[in-house]
PDB file of N, CA and C in Angstrom:
ATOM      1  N   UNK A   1      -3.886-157.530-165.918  1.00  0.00           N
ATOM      2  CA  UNK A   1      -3.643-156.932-164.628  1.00  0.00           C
ATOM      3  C   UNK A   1      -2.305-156.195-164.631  1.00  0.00           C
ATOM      4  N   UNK A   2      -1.249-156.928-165.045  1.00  0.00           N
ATOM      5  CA  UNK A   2      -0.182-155.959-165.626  1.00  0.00           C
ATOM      6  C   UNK A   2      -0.306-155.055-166.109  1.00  0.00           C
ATOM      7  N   UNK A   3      -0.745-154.548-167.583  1.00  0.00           N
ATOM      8  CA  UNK A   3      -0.877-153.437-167.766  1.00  0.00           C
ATOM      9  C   UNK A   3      -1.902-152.369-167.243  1.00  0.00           C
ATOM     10  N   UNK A   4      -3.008-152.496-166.317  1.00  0.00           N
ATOM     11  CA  UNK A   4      -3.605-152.220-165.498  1.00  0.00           C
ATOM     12  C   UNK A   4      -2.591-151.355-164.590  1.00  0.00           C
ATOM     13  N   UNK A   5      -1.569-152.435-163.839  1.00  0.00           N
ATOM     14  CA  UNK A   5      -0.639-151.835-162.829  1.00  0.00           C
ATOM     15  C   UNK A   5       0.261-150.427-163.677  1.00  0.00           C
ATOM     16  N   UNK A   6       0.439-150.860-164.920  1.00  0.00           N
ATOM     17  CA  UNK A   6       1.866-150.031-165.301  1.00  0.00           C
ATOM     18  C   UNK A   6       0.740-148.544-165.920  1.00  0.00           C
ATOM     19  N   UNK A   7      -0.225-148.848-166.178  1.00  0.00           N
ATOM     20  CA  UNK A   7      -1.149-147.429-166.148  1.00  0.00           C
ATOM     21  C   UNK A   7      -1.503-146.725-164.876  1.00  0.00           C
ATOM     22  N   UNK A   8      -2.002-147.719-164.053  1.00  0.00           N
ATOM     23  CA  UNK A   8      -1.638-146.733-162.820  1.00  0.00           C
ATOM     24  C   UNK A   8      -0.450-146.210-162.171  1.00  0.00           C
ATOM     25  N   UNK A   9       0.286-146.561-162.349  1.00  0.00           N
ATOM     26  CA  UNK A   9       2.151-146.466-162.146  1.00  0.00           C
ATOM     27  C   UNK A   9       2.421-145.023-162.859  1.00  0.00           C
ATOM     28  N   UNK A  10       1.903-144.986-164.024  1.00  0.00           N
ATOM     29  CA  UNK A  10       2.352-143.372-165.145  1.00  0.00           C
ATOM     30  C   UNK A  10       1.120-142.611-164.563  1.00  0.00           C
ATOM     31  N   UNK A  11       0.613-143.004-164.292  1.00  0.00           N
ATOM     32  CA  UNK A  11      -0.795-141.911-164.110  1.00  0.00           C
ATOM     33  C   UNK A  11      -0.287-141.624-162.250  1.00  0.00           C
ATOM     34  N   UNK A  12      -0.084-141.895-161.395  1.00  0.00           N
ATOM     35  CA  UNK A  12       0.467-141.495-160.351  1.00  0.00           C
ATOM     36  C   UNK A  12       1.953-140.260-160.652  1.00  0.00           C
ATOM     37  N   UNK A  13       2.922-141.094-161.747  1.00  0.00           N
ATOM     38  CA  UNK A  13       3.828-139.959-162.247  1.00  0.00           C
ATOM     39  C   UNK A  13       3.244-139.101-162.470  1.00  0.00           C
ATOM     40  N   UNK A  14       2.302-138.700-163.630  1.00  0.00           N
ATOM     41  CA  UNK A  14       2.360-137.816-164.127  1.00  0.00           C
ATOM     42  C   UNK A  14       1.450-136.842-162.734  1.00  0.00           C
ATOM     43  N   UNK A  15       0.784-137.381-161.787  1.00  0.00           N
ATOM     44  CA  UNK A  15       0.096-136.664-160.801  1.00  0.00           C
ATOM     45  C   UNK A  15       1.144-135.775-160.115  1.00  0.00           C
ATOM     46  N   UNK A  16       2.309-136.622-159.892  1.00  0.00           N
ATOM     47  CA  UNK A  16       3.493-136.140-159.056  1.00  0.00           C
ATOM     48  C   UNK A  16       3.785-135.073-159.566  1.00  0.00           C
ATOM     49  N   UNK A  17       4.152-135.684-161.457  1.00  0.00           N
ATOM     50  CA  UNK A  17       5.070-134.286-162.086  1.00  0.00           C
ATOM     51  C   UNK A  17       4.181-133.205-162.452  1.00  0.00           C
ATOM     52  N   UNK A  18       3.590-133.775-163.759  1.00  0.00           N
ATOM     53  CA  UNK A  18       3.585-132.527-164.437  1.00  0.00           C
ATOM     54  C   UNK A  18       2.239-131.997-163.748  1.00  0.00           C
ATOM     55  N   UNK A  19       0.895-132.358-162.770  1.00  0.00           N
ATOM     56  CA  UNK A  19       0.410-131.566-162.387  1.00  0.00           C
ATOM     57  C   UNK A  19       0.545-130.746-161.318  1.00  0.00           C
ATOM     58  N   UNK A  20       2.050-131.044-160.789  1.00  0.00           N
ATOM     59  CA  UNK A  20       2.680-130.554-159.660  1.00  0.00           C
ATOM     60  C   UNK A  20       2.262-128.979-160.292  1.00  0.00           C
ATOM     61  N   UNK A  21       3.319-129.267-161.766  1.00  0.00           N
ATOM     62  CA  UNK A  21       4.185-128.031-161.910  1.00  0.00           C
ATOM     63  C   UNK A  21       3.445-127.322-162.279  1.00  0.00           C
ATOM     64  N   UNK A  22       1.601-127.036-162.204  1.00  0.00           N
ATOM     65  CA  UNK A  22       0.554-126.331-162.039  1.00  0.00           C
ATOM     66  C   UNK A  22       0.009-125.326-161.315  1.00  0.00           C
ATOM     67  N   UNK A  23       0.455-126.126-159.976  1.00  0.00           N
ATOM     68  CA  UNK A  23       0.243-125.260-158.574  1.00  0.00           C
ATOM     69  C   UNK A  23       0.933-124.869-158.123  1.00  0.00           C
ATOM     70  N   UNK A  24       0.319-123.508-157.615  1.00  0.00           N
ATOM     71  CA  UNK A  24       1.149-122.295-157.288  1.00  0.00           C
ATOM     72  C   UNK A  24       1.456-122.501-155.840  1.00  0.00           C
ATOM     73  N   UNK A  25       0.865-122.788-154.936  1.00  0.00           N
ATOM     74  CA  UNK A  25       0.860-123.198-153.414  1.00  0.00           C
ATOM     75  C   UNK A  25       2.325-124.098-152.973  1.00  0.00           C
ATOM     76  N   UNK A  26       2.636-123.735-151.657  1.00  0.00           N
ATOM     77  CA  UNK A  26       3.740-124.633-151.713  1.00  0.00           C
ATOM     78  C   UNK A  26       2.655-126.572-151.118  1.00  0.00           C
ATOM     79  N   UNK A  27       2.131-126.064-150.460  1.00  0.00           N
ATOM     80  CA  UNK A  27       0.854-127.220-149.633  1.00  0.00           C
ATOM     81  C   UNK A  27       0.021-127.931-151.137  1.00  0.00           C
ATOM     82  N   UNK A  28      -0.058-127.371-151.704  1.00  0.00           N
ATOM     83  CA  UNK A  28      -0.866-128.308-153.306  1.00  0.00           C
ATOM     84  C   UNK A  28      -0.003-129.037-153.928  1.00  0.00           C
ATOM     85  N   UNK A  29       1.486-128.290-153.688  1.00  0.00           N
ATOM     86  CA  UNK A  29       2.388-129.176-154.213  1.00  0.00           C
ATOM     87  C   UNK A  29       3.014-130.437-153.567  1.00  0.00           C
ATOM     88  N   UNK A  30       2.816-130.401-152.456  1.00  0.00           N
ATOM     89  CA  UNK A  30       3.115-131.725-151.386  1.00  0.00           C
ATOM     90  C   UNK A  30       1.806-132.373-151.407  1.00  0.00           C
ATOM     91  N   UNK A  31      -0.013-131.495-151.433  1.00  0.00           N
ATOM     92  CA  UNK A  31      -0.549-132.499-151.620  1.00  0.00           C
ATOM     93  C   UNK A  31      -0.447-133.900-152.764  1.00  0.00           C
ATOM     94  N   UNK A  32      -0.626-133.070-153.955  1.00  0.00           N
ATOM     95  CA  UNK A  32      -0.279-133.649-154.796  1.00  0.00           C
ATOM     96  C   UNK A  32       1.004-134.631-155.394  1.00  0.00           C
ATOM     97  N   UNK A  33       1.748-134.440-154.678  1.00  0.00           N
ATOM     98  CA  UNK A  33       3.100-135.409-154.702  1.00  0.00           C
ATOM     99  C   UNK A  33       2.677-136.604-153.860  1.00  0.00           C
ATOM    100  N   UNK A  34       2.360-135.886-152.692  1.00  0.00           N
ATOM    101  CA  UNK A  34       1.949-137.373-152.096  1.00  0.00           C
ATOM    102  C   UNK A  34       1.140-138.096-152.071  1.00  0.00           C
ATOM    103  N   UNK A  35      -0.029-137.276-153.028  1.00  0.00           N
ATOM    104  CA  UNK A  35      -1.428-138.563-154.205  1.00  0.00           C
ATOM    105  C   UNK A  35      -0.454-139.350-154.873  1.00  0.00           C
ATOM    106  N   UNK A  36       0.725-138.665-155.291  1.00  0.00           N
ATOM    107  CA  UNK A  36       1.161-139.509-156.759  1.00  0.00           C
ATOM    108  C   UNK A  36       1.799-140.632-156.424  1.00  0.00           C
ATOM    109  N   UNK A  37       2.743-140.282-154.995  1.00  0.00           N
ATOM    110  CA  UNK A  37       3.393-141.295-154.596  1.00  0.00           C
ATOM    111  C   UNK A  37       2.937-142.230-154.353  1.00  0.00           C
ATOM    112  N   UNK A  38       1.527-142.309-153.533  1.00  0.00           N
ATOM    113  CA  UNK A  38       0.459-142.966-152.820  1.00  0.00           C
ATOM    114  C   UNK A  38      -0.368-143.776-154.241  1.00  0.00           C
ATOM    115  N   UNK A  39      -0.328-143.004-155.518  1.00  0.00           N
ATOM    116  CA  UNK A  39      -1.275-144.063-156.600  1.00  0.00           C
ATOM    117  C   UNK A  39      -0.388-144.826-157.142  1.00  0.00           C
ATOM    118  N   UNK A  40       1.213-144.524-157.409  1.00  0.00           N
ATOM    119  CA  UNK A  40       2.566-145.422-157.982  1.00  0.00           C
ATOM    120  C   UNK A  40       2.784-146.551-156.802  1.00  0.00           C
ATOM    121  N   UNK A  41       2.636-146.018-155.508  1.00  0.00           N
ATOM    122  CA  UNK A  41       2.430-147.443-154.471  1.00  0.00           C
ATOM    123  C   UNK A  41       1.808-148.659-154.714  1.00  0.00           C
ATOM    124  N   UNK A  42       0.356-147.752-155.200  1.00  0.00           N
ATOM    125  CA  UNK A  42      -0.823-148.924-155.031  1.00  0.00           C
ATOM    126  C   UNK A  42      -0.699-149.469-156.858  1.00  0.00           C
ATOM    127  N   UNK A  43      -0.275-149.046-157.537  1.00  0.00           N
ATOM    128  CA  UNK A  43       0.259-149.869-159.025  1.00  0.00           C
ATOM    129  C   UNK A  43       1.643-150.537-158.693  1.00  0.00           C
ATOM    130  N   UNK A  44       2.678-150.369-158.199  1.00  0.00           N
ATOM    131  CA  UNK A  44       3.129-151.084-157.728  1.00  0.00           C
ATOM    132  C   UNK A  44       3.111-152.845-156.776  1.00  0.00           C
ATOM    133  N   UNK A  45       2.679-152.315-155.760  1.00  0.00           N
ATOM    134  CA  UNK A  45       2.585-153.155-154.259  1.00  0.00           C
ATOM    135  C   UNK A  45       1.347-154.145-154.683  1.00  0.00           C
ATOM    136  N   UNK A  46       0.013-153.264-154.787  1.00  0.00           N
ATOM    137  CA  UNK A  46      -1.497-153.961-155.043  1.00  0.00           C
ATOM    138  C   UNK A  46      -1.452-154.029-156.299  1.00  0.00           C
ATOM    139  N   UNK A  47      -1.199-154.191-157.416  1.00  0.00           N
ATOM    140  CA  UNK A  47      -1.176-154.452-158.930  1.00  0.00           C
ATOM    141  C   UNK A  47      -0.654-155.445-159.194  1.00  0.00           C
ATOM    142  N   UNK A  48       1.139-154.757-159.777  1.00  0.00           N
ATOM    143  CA  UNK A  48       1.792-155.357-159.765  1.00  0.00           C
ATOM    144  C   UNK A  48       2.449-156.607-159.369  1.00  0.00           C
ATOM    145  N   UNK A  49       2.564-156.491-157.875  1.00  0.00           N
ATOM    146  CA  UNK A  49       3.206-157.539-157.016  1.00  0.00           C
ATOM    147  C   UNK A  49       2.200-158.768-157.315  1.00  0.00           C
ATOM    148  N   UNK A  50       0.621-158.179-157.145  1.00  0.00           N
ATOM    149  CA  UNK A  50      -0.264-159.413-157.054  1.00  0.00           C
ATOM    150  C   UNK A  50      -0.529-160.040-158.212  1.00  0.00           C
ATOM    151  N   UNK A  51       0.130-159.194-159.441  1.00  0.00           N
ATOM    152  CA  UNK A  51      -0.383-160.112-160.710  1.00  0.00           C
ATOM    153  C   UNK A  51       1.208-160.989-161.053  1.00  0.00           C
ATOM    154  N   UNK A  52       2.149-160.443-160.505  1.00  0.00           N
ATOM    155  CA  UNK A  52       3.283-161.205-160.473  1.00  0.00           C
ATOM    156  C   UNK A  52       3.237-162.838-159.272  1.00  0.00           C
ATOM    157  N   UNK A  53       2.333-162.599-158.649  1.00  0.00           N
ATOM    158  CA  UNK A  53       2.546-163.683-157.382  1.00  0.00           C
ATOM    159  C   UNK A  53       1.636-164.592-158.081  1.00  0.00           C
ATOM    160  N   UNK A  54       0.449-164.473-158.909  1.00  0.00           N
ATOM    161  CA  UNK A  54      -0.080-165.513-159.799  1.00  0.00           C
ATOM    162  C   UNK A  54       0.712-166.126-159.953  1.00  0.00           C
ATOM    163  N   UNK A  55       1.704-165.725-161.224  1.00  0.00           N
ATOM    164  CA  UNK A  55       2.330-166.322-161.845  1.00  0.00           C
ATOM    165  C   UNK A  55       3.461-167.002-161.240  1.00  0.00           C
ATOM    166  N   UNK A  56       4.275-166.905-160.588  1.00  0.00           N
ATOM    167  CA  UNK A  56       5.438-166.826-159.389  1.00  0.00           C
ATOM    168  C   UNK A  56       5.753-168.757-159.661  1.00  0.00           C
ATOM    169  N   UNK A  57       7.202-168.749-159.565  1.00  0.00           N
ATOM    170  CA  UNK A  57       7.808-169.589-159.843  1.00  0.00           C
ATOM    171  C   UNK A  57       7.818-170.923-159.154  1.00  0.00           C
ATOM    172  N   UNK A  58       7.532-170.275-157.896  1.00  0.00           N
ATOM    173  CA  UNK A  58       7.619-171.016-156.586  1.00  0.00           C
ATOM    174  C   UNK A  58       6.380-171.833-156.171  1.00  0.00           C
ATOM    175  N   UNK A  59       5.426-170.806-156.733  1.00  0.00           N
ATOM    176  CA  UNK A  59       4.154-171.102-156.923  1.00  0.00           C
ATOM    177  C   UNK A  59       3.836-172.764-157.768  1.00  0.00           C
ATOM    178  N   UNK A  60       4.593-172.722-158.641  1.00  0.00           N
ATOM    179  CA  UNK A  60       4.050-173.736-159.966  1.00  0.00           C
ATOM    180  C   UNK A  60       3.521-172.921-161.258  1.00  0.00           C
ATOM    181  N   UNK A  61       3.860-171.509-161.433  1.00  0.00           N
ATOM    182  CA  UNK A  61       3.041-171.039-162.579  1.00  0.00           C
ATOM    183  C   UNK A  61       3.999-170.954-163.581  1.00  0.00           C
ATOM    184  N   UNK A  62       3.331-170.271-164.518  1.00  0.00           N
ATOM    185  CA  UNK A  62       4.146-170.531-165.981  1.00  0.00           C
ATOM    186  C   UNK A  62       5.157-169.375-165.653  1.00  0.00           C
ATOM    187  N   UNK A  63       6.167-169.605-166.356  1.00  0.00           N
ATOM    188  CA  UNK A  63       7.190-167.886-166.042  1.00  0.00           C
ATOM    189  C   UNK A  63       7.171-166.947-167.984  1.00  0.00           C
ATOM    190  N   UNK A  64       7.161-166.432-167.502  1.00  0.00           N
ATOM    191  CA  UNK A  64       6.512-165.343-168.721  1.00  0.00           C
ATOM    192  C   UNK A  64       8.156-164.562-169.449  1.00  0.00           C
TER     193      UNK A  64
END
């Protein structure tokens, strides 16, 4: 699930960056920034966080 999160995490970057720097529009370029921001959220927040709270200290889980 971790690396799950940290692929969606680069794949939101690279939405932000480099297919920004594709479009000619100023509006394609804010769409697209704010897909990227919006898919690095959800690898973040919904990924990340939740495969970290498995494990979580507080919890009783193993610490990695």
């Amino acid at each position: 699930m971790k690396l799950a999160g940290v692929i969606v995490i680069i794949g939101g970057w690279l939405i932000a960056t480099v297919v920004a720097l594709q479009v000619a529009s100023l509006r394609g370029k804010l769409a697209l920034n704010v897909i990227g921001i919006a898919v690095v959220l959800y690898g973040l927040v919904g990924l990340l966080n939740r495969a970290h709270l498995k494990t979580a200290i507080w919890k009783g889980g193993r610490p990695h």
